[in-house]
N, C-alpha and C. Protein backbone atom coordinates (compact mmCIF):
# COMPACT_ATOMS: atom_id res chain seq x y z
N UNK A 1 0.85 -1.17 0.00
CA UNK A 1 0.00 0.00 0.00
C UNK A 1 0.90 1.24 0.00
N UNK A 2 0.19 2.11 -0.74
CA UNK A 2 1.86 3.58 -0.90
C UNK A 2 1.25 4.16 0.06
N UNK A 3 0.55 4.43 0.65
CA UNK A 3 0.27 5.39 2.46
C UNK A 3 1.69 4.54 3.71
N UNK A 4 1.06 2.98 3.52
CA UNK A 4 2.57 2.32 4.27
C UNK A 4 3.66 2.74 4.02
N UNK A 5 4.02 2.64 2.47
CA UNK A 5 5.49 2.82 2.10
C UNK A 5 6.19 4.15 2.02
N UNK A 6 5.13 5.28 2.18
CA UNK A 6 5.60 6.64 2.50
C UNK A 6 5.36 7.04 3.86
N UNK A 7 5.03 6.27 4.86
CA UNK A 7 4.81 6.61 5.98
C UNK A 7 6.70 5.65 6.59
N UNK A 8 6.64 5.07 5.98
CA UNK A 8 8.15 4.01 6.13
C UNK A 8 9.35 5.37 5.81
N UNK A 9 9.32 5.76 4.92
CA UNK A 9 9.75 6.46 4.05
C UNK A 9 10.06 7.42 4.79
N UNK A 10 9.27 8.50 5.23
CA UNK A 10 9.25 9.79 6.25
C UNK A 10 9.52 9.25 7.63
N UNK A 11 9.53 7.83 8.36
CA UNK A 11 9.80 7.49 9.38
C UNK A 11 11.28 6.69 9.38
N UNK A 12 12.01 6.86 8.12
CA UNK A 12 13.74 6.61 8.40
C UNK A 12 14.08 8.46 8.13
N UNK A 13 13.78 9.07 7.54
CA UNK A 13 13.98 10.04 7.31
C UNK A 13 14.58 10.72 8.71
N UNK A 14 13.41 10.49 9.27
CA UNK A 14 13.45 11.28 10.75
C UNK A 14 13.90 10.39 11.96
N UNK A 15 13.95 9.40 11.52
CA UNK A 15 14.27 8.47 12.51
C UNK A 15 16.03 8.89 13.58
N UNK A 16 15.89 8.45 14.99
CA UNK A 16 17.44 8.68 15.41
C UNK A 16 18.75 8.04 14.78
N UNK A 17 17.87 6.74 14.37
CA UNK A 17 18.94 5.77 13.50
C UNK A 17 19.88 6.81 12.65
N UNK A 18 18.10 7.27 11.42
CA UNK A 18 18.74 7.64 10.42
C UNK A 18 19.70 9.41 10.97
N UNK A 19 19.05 9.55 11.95
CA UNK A 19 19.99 10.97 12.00
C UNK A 19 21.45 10.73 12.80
N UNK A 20 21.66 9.76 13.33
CA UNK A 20 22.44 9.63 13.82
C UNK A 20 23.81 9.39 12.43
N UNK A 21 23.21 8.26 12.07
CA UNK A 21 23.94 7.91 10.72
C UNK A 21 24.20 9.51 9.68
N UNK A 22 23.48 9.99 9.81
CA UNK A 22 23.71 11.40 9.26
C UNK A 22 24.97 12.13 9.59
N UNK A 23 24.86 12.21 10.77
CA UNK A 23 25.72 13.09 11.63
C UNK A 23 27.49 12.86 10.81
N UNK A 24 28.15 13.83 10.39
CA UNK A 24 29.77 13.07 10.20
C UNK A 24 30.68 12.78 11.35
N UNK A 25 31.75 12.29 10.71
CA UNK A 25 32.44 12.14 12.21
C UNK A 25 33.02 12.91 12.22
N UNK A 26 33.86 13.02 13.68
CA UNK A 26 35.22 14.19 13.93
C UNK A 26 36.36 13.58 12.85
N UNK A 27 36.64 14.60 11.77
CA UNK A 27 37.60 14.53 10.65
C UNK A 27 38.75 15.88 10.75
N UNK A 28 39.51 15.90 10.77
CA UNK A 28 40.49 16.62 10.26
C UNK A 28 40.65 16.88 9.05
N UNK A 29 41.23 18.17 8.13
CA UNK A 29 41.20 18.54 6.91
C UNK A 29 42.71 19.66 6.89
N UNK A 30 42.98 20.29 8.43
CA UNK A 30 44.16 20.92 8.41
C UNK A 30 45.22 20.58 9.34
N UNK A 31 45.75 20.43 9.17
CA UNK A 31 47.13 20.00 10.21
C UNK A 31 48.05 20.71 11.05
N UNK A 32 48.57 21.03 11.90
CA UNK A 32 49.76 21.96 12.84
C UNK A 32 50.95 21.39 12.15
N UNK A 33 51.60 22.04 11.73
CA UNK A 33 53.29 21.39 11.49
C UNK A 33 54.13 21.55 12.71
N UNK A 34 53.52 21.50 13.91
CA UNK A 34 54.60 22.01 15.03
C UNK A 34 54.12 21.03 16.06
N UNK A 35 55.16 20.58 17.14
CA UNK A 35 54.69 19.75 18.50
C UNK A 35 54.26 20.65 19.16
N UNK A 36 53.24 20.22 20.47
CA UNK A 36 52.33 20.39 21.39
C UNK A 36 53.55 19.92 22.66
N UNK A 37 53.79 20.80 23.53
CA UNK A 37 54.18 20.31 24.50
C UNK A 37 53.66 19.48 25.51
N UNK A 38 54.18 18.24 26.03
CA UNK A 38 53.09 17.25 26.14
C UNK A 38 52.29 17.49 27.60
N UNK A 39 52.85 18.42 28.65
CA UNK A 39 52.56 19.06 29.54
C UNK A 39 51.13 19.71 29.39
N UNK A 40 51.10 20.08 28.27
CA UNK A 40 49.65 21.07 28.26
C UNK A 40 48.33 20.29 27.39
N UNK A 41 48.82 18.83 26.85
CA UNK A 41 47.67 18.00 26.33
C UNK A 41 47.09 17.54 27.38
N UNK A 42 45.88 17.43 27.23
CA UNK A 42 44.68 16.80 27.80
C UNK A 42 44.25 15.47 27.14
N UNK A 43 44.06 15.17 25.90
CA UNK A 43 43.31 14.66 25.65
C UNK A 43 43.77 14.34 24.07
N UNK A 44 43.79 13.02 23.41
CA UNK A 44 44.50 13.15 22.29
C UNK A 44 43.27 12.18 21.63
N UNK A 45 42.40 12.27 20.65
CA UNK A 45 41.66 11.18 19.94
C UNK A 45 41.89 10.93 18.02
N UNK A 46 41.64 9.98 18.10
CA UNK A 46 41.78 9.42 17.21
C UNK A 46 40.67 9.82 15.90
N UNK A 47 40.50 10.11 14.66
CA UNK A 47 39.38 10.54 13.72
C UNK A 47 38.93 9.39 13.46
N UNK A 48 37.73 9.39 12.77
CA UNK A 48 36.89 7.76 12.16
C UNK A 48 37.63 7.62 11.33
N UNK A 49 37.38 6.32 10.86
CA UNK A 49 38.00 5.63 9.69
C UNK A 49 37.28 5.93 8.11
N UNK A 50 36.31 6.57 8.71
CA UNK A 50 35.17 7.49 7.65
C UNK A 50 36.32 8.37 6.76
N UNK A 51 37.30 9.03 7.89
CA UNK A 51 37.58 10.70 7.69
C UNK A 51 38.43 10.30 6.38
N UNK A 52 38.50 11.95 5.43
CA UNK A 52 39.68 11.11 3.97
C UNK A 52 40.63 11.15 4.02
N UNK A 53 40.99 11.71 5.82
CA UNK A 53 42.35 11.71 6.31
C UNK A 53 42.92 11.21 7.75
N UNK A 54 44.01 10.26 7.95
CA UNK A 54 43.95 10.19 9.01
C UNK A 54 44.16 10.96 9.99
N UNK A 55 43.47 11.07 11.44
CA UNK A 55 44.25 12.28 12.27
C UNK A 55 43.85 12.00 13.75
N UNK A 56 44.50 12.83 14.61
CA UNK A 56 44.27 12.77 15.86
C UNK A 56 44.14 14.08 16.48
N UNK A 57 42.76 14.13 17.30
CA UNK A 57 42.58 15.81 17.51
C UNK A 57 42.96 15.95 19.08
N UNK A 58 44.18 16.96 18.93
CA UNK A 58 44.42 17.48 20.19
C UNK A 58 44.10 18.24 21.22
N UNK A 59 43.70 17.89 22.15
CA UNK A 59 43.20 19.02 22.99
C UNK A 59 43.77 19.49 24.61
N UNK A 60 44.24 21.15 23.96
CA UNK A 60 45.35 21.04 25.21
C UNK A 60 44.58 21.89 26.67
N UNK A 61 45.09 22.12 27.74
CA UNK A 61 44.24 22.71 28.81
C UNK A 61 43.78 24.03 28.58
N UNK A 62 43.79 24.60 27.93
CA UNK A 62 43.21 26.18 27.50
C UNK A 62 41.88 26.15 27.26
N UNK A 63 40.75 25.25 26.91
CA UNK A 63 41.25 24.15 26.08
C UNK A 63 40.95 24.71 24.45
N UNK A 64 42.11 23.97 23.82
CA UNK A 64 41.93 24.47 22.40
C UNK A 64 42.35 22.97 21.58
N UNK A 65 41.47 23.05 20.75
CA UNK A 65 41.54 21.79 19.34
C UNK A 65 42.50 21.69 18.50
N UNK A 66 43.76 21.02 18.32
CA UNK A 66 44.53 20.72 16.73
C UNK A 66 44.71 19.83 16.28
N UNK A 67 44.82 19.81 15.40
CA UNK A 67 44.49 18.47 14.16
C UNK A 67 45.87 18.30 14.08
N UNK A 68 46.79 17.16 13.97
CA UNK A 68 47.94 16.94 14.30
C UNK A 68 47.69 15.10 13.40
N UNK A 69 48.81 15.17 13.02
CA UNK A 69 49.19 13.83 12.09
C UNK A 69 49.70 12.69 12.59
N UNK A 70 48.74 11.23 12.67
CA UNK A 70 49.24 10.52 13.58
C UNK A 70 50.58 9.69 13.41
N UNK A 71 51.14 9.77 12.76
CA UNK A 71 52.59 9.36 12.04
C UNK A 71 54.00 9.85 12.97
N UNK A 72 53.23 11.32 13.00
CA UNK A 72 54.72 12.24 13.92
C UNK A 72 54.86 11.27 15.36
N UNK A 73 56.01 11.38 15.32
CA UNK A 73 57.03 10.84 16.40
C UNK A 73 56.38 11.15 18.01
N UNK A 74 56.43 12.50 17.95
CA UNK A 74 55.59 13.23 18.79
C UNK A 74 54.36 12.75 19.46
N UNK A 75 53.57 12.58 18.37
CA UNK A 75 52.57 12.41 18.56
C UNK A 75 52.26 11.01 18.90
N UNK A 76 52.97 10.29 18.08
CA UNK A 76 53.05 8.66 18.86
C UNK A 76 53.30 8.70 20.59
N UNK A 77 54.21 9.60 20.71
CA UNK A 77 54.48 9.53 22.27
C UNK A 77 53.48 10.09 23.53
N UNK A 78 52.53 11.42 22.54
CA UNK A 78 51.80 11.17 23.59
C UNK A 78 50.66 10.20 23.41
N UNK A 79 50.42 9.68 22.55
CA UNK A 79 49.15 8.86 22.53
C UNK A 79 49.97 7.38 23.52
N UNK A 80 50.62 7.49 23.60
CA UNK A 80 50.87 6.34 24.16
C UNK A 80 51.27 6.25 25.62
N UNK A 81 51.61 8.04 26.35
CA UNK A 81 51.87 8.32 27.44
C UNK A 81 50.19 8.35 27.77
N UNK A 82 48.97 9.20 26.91
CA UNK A 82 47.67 8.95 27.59
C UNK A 82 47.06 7.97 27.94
N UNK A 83 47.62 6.30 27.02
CA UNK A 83 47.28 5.36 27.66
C UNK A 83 47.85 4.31 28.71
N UNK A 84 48.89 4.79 29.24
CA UNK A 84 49.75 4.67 30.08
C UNK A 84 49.19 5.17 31.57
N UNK A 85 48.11 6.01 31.49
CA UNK A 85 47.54 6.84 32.47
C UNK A 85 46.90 6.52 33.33
């Protein structure tokens, strides 16, 4: 019946599923070319596997956000001092 199949229709639309699935993830697009002294990070996460780049967003006690490249040396060390914690 098309009353069912548009009532289906407008109920993924709006649905939490579907908005959730909507939502993007935390992605990075610009990078810091400089280290974060590891004293003033808080908090280091990882981007989805969604993002078209990999990254890890920093967040230091001020608090302020940088997109930082998970490759750097640096940055290996603190992700690995936060789980050390």
């Amino acid at each position: 019946n098309v009353t069912y199949f548009i009532c289906v229709c407008i109920y993924n639309l709006i649905s939490p599923t579907a908005v959730a699935a909507a939502v993007p993830e935390r992605c990075c697009f610009n990078f810091i070319d400089f280290p974060i002294p590891a004293d003033k990070i808080v908090s280091a996460l990882k981007t989805g596997s969604k993002c078209p780049a990999p990254g890890v967003v920093v967040t230091t006690k001020k608090p302020l956000e940088f997109c930082v490249k998970p490759d750097e040396e640096w940055v290996k060390k603190v992700m690995n001092n936060l789980k050390t914690v």
